[in-house]
PDB file of N, CA and C in Angstrom:
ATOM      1  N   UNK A   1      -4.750   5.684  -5.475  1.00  0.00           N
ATOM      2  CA  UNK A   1      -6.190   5.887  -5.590  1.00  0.00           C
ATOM      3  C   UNK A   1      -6.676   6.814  -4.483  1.00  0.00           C
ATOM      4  N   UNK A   2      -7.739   7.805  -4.617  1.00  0.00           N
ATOM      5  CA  UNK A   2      -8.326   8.630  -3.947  1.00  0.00           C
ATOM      6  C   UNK A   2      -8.933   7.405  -2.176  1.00  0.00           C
ATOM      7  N   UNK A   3      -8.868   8.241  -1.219  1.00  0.00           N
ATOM      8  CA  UNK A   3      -9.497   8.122  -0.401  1.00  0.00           C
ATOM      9  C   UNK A   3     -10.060   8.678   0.299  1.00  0.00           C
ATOM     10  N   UNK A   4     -11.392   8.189   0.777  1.00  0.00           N
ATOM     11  CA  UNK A   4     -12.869   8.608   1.421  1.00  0.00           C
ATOM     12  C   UNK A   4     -12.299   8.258   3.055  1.00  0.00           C
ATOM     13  N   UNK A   5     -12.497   9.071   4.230  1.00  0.00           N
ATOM     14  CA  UNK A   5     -12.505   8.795   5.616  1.00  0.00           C
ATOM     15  C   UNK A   5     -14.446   9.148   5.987  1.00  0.00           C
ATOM     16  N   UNK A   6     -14.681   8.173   6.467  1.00  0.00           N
ATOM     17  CA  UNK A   6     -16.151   8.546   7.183  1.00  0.00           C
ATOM     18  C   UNK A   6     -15.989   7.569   8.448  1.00  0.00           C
ATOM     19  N   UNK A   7     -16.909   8.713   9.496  1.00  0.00           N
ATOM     20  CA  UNK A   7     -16.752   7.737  10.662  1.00  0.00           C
ATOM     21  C   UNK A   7     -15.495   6.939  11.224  1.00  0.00           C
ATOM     22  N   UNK A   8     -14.390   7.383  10.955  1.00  0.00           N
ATOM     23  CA  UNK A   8     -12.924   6.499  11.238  1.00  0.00           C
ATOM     24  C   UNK A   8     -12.965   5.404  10.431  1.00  0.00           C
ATOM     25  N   UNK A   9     -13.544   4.990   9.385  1.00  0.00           N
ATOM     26  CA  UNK A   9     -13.200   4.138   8.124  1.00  0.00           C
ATOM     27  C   UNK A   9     -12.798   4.399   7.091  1.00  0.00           C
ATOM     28  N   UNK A  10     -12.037   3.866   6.326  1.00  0.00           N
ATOM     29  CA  UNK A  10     -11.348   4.198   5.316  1.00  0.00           C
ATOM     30  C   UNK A  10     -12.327   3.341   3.973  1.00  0.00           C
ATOM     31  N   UNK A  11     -12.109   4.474   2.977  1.00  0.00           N
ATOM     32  CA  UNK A  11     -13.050   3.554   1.831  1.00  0.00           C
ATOM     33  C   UNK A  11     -12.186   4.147   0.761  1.00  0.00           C
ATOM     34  N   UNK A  12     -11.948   3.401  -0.441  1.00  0.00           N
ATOM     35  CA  UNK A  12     -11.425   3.476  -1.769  1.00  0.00           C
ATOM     36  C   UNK A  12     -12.116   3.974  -3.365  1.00  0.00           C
ATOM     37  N   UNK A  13     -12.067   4.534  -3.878  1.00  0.00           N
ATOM     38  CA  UNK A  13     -12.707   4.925  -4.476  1.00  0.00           C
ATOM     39  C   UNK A  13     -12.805   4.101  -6.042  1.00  0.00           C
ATOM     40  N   UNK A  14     -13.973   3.127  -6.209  1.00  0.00           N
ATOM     41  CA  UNK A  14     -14.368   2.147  -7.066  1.00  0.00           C
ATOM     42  C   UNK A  14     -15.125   2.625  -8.476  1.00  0.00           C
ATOM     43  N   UNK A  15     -15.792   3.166  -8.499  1.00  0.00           N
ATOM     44  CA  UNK A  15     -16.586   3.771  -9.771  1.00  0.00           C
ATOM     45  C   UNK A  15     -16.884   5.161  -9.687  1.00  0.00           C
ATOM     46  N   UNK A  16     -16.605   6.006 -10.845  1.00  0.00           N
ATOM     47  CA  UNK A  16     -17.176   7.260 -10.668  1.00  0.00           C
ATOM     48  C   UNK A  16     -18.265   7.512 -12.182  1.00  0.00           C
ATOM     49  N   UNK A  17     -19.478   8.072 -12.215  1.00  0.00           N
ATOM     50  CA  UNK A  17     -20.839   8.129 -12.843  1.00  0.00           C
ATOM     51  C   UNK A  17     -20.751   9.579 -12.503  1.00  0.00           C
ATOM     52  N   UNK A  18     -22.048  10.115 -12.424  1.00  0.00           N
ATOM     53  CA  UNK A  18     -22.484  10.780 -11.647  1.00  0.00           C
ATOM     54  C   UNK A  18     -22.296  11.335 -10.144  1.00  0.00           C
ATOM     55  N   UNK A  19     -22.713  10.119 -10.004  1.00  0.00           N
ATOM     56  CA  UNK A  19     -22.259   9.571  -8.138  1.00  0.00           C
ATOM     57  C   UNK A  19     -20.848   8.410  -8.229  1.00  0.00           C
ATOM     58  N   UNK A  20     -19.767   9.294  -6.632  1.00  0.00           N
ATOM     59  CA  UNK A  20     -19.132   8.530  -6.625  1.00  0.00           C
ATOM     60  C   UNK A  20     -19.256   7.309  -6.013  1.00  0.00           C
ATOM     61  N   UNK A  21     -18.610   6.142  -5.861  1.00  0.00           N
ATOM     62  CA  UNK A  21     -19.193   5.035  -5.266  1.00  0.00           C
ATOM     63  C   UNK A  21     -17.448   4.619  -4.712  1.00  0.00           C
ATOM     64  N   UNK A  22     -17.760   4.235  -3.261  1.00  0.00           N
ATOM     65  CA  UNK A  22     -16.964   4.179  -2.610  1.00  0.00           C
ATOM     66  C   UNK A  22     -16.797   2.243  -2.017  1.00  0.00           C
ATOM     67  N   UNK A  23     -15.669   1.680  -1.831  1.00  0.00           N
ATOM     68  CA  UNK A  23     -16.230   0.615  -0.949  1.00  0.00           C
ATOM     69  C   UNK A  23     -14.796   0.628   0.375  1.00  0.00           C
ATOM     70  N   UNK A  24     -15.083  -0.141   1.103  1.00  0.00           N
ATOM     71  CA  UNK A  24     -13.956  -0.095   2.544  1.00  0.00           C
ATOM     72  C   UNK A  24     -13.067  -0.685   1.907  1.00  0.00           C
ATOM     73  N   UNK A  25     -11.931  -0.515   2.460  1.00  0.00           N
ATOM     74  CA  UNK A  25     -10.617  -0.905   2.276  1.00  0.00           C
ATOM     75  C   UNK A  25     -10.162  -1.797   2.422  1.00  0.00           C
ATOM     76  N   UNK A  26     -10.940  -2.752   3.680  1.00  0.00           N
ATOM     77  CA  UNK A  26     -10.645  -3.921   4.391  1.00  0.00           C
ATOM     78  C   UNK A  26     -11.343  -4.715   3.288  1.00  0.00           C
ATOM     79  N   UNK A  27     -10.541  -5.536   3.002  1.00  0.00           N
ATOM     80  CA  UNK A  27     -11.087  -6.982   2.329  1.00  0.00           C
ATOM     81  C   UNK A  27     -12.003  -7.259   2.875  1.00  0.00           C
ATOM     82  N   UNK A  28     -13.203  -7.650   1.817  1.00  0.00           N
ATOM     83  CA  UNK A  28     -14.616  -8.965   2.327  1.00  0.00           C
ATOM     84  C   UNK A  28     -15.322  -8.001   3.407  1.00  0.00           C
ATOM     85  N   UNK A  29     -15.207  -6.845   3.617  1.00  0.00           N
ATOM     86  CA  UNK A  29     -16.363  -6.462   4.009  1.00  0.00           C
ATOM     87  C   UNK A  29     -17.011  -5.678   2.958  1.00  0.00           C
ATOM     88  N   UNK A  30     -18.382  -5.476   3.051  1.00  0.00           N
ATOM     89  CA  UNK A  30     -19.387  -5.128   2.879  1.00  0.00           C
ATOM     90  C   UNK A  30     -19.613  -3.371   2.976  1.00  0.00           C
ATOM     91  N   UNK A  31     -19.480  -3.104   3.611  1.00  0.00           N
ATOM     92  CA  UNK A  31     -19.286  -1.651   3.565  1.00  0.00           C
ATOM     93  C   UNK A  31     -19.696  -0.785   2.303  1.00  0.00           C
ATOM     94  N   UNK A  32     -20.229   0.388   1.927  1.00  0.00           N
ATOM     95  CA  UNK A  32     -19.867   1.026   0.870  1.00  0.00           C
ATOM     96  C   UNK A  32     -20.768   2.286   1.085  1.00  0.00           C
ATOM     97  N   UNK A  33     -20.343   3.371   0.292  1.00  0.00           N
ATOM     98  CA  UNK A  33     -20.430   4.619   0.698  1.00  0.00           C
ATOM     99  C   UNK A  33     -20.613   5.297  -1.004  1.00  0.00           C
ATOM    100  N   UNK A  34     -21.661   5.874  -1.168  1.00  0.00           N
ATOM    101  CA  UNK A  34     -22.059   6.834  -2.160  1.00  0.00           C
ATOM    102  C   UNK A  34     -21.839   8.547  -2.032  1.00  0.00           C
ATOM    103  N   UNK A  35     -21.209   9.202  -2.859  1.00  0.00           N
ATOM    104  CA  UNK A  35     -21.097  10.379  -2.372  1.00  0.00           C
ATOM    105  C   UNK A  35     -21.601  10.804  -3.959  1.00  0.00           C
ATOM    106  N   UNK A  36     -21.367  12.342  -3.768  1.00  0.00           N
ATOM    107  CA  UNK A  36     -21.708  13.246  -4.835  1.00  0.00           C
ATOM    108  C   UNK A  36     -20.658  13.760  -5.490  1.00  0.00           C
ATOM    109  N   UNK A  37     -20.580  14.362  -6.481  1.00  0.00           N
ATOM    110  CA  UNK A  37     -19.234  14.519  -7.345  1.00  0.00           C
ATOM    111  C   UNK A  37     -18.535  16.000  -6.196  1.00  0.00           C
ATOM    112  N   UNK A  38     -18.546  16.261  -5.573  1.00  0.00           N
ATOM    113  CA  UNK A  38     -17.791  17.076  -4.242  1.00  0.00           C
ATOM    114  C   UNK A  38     -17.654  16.066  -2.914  1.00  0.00           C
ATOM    115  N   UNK A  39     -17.641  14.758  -2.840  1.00  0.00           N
ATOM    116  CA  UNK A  39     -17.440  13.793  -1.855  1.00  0.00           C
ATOM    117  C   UNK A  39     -18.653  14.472  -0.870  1.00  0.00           C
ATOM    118  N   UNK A  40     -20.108  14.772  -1.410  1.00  0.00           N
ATOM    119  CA  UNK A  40     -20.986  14.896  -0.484  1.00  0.00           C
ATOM    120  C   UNK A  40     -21.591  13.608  -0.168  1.00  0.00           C
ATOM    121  N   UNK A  41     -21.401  13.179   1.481  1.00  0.00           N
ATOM    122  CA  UNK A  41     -22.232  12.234   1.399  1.00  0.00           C
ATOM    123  C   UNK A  41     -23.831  11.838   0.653  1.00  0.00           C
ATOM    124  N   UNK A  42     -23.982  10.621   0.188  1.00  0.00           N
ATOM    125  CA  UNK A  42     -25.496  10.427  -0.223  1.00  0.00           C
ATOM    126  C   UNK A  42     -26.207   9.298   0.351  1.00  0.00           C
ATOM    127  N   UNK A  43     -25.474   8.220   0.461  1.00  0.00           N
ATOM    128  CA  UNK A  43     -26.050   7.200   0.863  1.00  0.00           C
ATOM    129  C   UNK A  43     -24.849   6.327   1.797  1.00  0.00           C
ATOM    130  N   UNK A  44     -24.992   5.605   2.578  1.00  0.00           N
ATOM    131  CA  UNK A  44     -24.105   4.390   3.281  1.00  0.00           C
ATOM    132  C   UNK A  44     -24.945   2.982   2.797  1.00  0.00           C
ATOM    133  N   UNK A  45     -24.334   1.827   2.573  1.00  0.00           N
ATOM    134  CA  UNK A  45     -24.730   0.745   2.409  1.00  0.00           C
ATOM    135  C   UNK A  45     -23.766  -0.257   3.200  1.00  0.00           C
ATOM    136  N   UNK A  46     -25.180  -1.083   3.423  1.00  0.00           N
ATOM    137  CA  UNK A  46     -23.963  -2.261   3.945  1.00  0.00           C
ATOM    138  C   UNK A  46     -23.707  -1.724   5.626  1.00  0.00           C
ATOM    139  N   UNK A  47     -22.904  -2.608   6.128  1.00  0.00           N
ATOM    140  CA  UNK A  47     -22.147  -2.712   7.497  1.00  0.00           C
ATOM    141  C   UNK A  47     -20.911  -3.338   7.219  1.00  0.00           C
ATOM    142  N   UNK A  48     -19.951  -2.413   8.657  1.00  0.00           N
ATOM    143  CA  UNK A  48     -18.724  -3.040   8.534  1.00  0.00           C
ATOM    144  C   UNK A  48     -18.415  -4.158   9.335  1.00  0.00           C
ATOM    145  N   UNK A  49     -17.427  -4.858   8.954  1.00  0.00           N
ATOM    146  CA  UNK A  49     -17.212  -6.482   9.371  1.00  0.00           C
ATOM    147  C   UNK A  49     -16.102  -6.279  10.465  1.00  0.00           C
ATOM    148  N   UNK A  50     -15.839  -4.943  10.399  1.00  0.00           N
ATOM    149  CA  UNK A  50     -14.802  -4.812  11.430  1.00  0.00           C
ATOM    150  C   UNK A  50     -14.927  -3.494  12.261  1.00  0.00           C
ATOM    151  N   UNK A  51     -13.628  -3.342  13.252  1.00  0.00           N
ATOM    152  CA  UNK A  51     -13.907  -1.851  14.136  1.00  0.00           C
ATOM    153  C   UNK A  51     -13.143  -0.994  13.176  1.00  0.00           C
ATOM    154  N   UNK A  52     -13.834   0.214  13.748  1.00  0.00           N
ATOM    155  CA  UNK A  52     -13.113   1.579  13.259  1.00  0.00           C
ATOM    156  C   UNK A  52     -11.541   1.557  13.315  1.00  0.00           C
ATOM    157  N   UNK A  53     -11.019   2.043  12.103  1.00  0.00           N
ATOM    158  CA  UNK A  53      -9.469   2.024  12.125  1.00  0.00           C
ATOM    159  C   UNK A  53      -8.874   3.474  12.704  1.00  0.00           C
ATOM    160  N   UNK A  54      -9.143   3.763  13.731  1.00  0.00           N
ATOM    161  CA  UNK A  54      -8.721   4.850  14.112  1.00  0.00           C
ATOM    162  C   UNK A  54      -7.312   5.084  14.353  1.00  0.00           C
ATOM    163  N   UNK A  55      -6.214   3.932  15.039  1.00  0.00           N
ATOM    164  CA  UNK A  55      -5.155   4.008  14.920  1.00  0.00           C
ATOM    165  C   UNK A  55      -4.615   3.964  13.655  1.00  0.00           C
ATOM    166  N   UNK A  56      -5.039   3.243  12.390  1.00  0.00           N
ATOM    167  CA  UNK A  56      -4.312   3.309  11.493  1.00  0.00           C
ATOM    168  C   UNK A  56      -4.502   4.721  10.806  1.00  0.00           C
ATOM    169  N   UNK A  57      -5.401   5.446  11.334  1.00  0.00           N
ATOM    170  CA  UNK A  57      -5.782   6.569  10.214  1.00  0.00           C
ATOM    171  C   UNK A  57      -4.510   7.713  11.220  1.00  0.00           C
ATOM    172  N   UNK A  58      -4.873   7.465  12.554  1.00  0.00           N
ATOM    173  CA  UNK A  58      -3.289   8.215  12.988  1.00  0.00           C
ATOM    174  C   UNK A  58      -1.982   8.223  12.498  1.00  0.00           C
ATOM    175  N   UNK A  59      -1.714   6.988  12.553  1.00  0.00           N
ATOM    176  CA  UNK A  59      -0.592   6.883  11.749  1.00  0.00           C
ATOM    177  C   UNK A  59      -0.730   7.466  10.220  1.00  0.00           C
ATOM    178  N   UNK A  60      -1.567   7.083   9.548  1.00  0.00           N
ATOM    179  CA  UNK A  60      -1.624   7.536   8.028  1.00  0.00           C
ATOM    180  C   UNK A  60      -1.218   8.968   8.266  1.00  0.00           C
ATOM    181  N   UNK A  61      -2.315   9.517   9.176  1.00  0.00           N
ATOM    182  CA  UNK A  61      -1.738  11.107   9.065  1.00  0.00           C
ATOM    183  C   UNK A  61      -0.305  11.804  10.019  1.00  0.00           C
ATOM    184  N   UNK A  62       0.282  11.044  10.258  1.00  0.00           N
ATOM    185  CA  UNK A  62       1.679  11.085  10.862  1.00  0.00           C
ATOM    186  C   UNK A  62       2.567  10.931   9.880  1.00  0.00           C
ATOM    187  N   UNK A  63       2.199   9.936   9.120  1.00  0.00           N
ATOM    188  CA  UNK A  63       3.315   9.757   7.845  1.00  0.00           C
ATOM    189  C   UNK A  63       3.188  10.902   6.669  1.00  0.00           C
ATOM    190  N   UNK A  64       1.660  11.545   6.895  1.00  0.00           N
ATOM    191  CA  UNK A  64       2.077  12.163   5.979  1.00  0.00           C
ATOM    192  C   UNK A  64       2.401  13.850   5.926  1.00  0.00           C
ATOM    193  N   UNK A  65       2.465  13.761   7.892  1.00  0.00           N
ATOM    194  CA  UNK A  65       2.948  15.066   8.047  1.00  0.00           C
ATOM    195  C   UNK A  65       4.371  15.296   8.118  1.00  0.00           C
ATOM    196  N   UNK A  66       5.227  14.067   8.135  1.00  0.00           N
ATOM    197  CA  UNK A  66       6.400  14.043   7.803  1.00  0.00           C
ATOM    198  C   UNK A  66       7.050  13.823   6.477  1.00  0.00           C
ATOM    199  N   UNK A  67       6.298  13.294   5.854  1.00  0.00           N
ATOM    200  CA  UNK A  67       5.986  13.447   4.500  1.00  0.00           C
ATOM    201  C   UNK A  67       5.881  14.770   3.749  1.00  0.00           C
ATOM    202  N   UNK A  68       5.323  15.321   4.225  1.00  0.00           N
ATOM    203  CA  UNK A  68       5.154  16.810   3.878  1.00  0.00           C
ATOM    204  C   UNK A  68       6.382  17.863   4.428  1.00  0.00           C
ATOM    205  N   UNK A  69       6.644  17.786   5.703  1.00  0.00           N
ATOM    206  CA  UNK A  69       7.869  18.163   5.931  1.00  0.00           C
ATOM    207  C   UNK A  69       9.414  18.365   5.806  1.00  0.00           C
ATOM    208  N   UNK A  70       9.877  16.762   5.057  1.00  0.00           N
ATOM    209  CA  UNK A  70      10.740  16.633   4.551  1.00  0.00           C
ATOM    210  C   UNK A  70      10.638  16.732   3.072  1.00  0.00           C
ATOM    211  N   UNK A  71       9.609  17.313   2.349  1.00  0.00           N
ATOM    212  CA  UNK A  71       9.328  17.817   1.127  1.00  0.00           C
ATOM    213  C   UNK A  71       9.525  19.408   1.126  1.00  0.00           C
ATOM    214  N   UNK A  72       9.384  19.968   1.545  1.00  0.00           N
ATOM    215  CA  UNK A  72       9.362  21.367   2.131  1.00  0.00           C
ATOM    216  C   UNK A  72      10.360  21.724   3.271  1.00  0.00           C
ATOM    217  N   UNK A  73      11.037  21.079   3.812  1.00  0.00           N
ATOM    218  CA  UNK A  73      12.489  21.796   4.723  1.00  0.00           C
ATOM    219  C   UNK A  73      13.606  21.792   4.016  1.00  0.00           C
ATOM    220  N   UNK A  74      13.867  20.939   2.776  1.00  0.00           N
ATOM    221  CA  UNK A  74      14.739  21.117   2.526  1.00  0.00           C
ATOM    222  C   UNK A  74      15.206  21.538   1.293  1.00  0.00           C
ATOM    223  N   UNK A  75      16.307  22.535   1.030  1.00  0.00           N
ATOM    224  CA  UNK A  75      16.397  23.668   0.110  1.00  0.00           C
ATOM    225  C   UNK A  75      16.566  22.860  -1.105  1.00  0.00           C
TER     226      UNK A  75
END
C-alpha cells in the first residue's frame, strides 16, 4: 500500500474519492491526513498518540537504498 510521510509520521493510504484520505500507521491512534489527488496536503485531523517515528523512517530509507542497489549492481 502507498505511503504518506508528514512531519516524521507515517500514514497509509485508506480511501481514495476525490480526496485522498490517509490514517497513521500506528494502531489506535487517531491521526489522519487528507490530501489532494497529487498528495497535496488539505486537511490534518485528529492527534497523534505517539512520538514522531523518525528512526524508523531512517531505517525504512536505508533499506531501501540497499534495496535499490542490489537491484541495479548486478548484471
Amino acid at each position: 500500500k502507498p505511503l504518506l510521510v508528514a512531519d516524521d509520521y507515517t500514514f497509509k493510504l485508506n480511501k481514495t474519492t476525490s480526496t485522498k484520505y490517509w490514517i497513521c500507521t500506528i494502531n489506535y491512534c487517531a491521526a489522519k491526513v487528507h490530501t489532494d489527488s497529487n498528495n497535496g496536503l488539505m486537511k490534518s485531523v485528529g492527534n497523534h498518540s505517539h512520538l514522531p517515528e523518525k528512526e524508523k523512517l531512517a531505517v525504512r530509507e536505508v533499506r531501501e537504498k540497499i534495496t535499490f542497489f542490489k537491484k541495479f549492481s548486478h548484471p
